[in-house]
N, C-alpha and C. Protein backbone atom coordinates (compact mmCIF):
# COMPACT_ATOMS: atom_id res chain seq x y z
N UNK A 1 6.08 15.42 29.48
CA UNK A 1 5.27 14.63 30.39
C UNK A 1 5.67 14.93 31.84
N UNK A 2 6.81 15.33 31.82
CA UNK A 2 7.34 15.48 33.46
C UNK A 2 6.68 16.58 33.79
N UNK A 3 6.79 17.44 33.00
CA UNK A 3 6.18 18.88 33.30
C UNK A 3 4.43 18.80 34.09
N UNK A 4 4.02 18.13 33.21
CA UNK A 4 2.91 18.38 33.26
C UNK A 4 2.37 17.25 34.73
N UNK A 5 3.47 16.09 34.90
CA UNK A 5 3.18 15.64 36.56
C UNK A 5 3.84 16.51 37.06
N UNK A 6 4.94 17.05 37.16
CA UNK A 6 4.74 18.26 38.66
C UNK A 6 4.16 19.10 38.83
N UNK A 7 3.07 19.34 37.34
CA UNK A 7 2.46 20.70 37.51
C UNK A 7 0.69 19.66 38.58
N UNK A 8 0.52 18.63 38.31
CA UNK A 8 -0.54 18.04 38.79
C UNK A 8 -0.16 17.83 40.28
N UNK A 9 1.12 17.31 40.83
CA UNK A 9 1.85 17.16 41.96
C UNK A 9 1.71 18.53 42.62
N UNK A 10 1.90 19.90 41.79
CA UNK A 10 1.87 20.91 42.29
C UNK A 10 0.02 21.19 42.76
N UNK A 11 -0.54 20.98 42.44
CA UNK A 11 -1.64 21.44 42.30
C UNK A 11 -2.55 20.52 42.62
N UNK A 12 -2.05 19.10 43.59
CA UNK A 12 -3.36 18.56 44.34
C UNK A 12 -4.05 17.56 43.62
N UNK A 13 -3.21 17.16 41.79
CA UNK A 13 -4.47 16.56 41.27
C UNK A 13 -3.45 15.24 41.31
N UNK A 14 -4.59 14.28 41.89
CA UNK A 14 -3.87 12.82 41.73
C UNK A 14 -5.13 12.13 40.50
N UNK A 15 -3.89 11.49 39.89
CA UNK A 15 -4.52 10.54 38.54
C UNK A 15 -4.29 9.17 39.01
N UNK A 16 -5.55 8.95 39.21
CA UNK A 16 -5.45 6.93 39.10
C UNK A 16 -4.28 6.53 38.80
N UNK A 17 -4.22 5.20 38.98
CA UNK A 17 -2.66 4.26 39.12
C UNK A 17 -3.25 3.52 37.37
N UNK A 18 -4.62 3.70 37.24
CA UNK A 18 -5.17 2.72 36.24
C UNK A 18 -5.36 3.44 34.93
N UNK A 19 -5.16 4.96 35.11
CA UNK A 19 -4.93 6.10 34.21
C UNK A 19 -3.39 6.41 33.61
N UNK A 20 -2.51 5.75 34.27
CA UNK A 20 -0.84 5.87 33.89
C UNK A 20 -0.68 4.98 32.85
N UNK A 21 -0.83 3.71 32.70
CA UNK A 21 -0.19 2.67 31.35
C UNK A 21 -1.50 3.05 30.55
N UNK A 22 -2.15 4.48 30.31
CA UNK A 22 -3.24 4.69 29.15
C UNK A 22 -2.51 5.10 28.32
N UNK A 23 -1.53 6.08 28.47
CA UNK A 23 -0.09 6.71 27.43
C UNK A 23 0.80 5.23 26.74
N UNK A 24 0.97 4.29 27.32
CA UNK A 24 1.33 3.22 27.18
C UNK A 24 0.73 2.09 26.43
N UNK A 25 -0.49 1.95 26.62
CA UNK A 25 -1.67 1.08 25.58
C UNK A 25 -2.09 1.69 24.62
N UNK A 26 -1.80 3.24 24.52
CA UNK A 26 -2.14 4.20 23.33
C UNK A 26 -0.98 3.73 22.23
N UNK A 27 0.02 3.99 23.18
CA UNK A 27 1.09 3.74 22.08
C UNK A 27 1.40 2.39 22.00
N UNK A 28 0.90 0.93 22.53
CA UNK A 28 1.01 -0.21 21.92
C UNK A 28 0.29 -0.38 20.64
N UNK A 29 -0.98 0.41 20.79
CA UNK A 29 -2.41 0.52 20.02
C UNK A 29 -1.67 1.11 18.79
N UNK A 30 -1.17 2.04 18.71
CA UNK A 30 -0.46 2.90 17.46
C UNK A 30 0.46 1.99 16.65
N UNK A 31 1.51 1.65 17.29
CA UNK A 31 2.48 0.33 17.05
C UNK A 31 1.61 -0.68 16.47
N UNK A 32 0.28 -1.24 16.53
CA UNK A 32 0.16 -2.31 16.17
C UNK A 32 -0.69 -1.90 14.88
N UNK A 33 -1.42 -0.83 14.80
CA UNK A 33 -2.44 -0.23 13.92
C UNK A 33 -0.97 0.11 12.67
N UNK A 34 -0.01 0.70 12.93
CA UNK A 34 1.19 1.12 11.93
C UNK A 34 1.64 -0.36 11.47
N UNK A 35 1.64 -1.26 11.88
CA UNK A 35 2.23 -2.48 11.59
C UNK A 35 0.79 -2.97 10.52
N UNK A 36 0.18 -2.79 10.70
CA UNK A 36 -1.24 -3.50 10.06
C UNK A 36 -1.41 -2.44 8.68
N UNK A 37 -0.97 -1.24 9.12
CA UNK A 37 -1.32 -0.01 7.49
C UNK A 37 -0.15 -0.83 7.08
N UNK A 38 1.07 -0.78 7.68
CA UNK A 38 2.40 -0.91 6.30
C UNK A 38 1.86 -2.59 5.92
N UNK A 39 1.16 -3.84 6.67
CA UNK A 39 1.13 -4.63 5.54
C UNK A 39 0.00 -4.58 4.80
N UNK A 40 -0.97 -3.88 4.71
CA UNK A 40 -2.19 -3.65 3.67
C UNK A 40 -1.62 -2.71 2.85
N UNK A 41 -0.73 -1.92 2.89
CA UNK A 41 -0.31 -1.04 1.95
C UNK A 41 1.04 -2.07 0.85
N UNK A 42 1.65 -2.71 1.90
CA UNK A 42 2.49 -3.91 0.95
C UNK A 42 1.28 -4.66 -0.05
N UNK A 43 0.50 -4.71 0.42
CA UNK A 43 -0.32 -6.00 -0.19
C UNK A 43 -1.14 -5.29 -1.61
N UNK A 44 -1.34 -3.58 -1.07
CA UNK A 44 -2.13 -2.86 -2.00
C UNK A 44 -1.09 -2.93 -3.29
N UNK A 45 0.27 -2.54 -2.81
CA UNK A 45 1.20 -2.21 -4.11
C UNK A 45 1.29 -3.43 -4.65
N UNK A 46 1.51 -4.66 -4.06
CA UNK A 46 1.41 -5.96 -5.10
C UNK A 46 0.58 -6.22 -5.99
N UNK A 47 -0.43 -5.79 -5.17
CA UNK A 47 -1.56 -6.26 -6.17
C UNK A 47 -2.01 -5.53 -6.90
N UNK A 48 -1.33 -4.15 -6.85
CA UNK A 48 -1.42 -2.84 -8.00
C UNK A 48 -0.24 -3.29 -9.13
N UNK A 49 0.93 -4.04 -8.81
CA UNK A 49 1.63 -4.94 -9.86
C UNK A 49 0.73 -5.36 -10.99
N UNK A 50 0.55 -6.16 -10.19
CA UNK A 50 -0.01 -7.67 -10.73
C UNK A 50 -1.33 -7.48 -11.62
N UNK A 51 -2.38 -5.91 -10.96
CA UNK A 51 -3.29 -5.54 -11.86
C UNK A 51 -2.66 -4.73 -12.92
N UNK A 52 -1.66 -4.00 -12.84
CA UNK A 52 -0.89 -3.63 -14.39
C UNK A 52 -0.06 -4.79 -14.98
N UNK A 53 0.52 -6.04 -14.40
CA UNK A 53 0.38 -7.10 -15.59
C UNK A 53 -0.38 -7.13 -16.54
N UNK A 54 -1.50 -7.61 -15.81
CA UNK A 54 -2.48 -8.39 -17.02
C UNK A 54 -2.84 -7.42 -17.70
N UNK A 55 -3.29 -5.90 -17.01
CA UNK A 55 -3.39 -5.13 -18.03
C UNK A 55 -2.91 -4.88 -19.41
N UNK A 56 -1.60 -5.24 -18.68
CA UNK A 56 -0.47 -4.67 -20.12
C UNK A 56 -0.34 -6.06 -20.85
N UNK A 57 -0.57 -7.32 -20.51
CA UNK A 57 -1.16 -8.63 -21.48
C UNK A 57 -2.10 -8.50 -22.06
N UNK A 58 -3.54 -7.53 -21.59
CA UNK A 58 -4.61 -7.38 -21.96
C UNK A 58 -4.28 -6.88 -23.27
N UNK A 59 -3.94 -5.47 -23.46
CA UNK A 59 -3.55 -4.14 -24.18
C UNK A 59 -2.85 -5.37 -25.50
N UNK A 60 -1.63 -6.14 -25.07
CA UNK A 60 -1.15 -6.53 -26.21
C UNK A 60 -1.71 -7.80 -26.79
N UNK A 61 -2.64 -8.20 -26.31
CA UNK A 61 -3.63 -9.07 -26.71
C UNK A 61 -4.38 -8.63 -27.72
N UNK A 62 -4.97 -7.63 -26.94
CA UNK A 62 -5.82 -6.72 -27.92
C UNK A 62 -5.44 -6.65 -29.44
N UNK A 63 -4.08 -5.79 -29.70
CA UNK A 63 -3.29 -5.31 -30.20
C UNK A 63 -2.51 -6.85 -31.28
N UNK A 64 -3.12 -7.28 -31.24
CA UNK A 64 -2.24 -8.96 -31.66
C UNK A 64 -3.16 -9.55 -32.35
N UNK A 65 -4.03 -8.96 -32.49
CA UNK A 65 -5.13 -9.97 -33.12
C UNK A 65 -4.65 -10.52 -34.26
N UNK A 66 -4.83 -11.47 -34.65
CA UNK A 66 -4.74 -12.18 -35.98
C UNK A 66 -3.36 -12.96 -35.72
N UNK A 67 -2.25 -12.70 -34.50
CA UNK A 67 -1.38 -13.24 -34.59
C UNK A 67 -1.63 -15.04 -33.71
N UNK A 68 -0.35 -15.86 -34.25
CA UNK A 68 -0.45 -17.05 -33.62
C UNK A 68 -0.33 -16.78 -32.38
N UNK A 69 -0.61 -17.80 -31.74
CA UNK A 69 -0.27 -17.55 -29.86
C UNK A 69 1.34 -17.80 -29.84
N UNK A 70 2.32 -18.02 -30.63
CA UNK A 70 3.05 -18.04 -30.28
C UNK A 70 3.91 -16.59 -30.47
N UNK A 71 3.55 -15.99 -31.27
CA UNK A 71 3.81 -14.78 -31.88
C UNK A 71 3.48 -13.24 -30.77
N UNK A 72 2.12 -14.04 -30.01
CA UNK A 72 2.27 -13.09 -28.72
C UNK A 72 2.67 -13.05 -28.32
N UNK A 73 2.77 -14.30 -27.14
CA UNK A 73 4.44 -14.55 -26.32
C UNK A 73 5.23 -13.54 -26.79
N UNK A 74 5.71 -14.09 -27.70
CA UNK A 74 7.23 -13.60 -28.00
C UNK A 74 7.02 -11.93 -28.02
N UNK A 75 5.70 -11.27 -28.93
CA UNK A 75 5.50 -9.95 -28.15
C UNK A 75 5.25 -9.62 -27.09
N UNK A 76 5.01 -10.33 -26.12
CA UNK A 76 4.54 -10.02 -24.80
C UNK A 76 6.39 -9.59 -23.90
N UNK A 77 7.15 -10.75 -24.61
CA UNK A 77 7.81 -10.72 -23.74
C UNK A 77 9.02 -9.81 -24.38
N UNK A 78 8.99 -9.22 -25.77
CA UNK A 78 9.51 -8.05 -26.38
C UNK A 78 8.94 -6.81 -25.37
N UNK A 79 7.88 -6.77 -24.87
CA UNK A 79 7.49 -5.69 -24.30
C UNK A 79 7.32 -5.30 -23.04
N UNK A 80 8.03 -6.42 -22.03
CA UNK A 80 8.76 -6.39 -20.78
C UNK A 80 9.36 -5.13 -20.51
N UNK A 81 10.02 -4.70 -21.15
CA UNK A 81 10.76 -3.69 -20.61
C UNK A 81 10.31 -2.50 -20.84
N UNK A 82 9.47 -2.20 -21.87
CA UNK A 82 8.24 -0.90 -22.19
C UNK A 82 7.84 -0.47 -20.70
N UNK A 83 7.43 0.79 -20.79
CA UNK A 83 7.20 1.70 -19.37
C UNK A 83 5.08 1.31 -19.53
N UNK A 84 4.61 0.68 -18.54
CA UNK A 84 3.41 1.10 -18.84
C UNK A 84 2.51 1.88 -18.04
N UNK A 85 1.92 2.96 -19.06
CA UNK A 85 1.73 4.03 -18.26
C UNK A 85 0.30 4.06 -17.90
N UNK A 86 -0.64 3.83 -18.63
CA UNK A 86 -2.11 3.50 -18.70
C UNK A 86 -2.91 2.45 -19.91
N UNK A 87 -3.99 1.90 -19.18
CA UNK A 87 -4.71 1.32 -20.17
C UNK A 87 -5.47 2.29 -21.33
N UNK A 88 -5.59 2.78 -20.47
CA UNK A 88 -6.70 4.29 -21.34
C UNK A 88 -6.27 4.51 -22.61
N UNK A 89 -4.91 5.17 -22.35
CA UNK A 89 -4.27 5.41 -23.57
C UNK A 89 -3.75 4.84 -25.04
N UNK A 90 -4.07 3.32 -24.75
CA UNK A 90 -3.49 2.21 -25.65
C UNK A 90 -5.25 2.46 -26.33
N UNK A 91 -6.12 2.83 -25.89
CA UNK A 91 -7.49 2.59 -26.27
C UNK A 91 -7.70 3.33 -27.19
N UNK A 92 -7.21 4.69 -26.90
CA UNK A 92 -7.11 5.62 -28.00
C UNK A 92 -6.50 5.45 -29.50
N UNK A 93 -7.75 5.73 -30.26
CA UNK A 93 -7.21 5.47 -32.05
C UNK A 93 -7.23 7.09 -32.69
């Protein structure tokens, strides 16, 4: 940036006083736009959680038929620690 005011200093060109804090409101503007992606992107991954929950309640719902509701539970919560990778694939027979 220095460079490029002495090269304008050199060369006659004056920039408005109202053209200097534009580098400055650019980068407040950036700062506040980065603050606003990282919390919609927090909010995307939660709620990318929370839609593979139920999924994976869905899947063993499915998968449970005929059992008591209490019998799910207790599979549901046997299967806490299972990796889940897709719905798709549980679909497949």
């Amino acid at each position: 940036m220095s460079g490029l005011k002495d090269l304008f200093i050199e060369s006659y060109v004056e920039v408005p006083d109202s053209k200097v804090d534009l580098v400055d409101d650019l980068a407040e503007q950036v700062e506040e736009l980065e603050d606003a992606l990282n919390s919609q992107t927090a909010k995307n991954i939660e709620m990318t959680e929370e839609l593979e929950l139920f999924q994976r309640y869905e899947v063993i719902r499915e998968h449970a038929h005929g059992l008591a509701e209490t019998e799910v539970e207790k599979l549901a919560k046997l299967s806490e620690d299972l990796d889940f990778i897709d719905k798709k694939l549980s679909q497949r027979k």
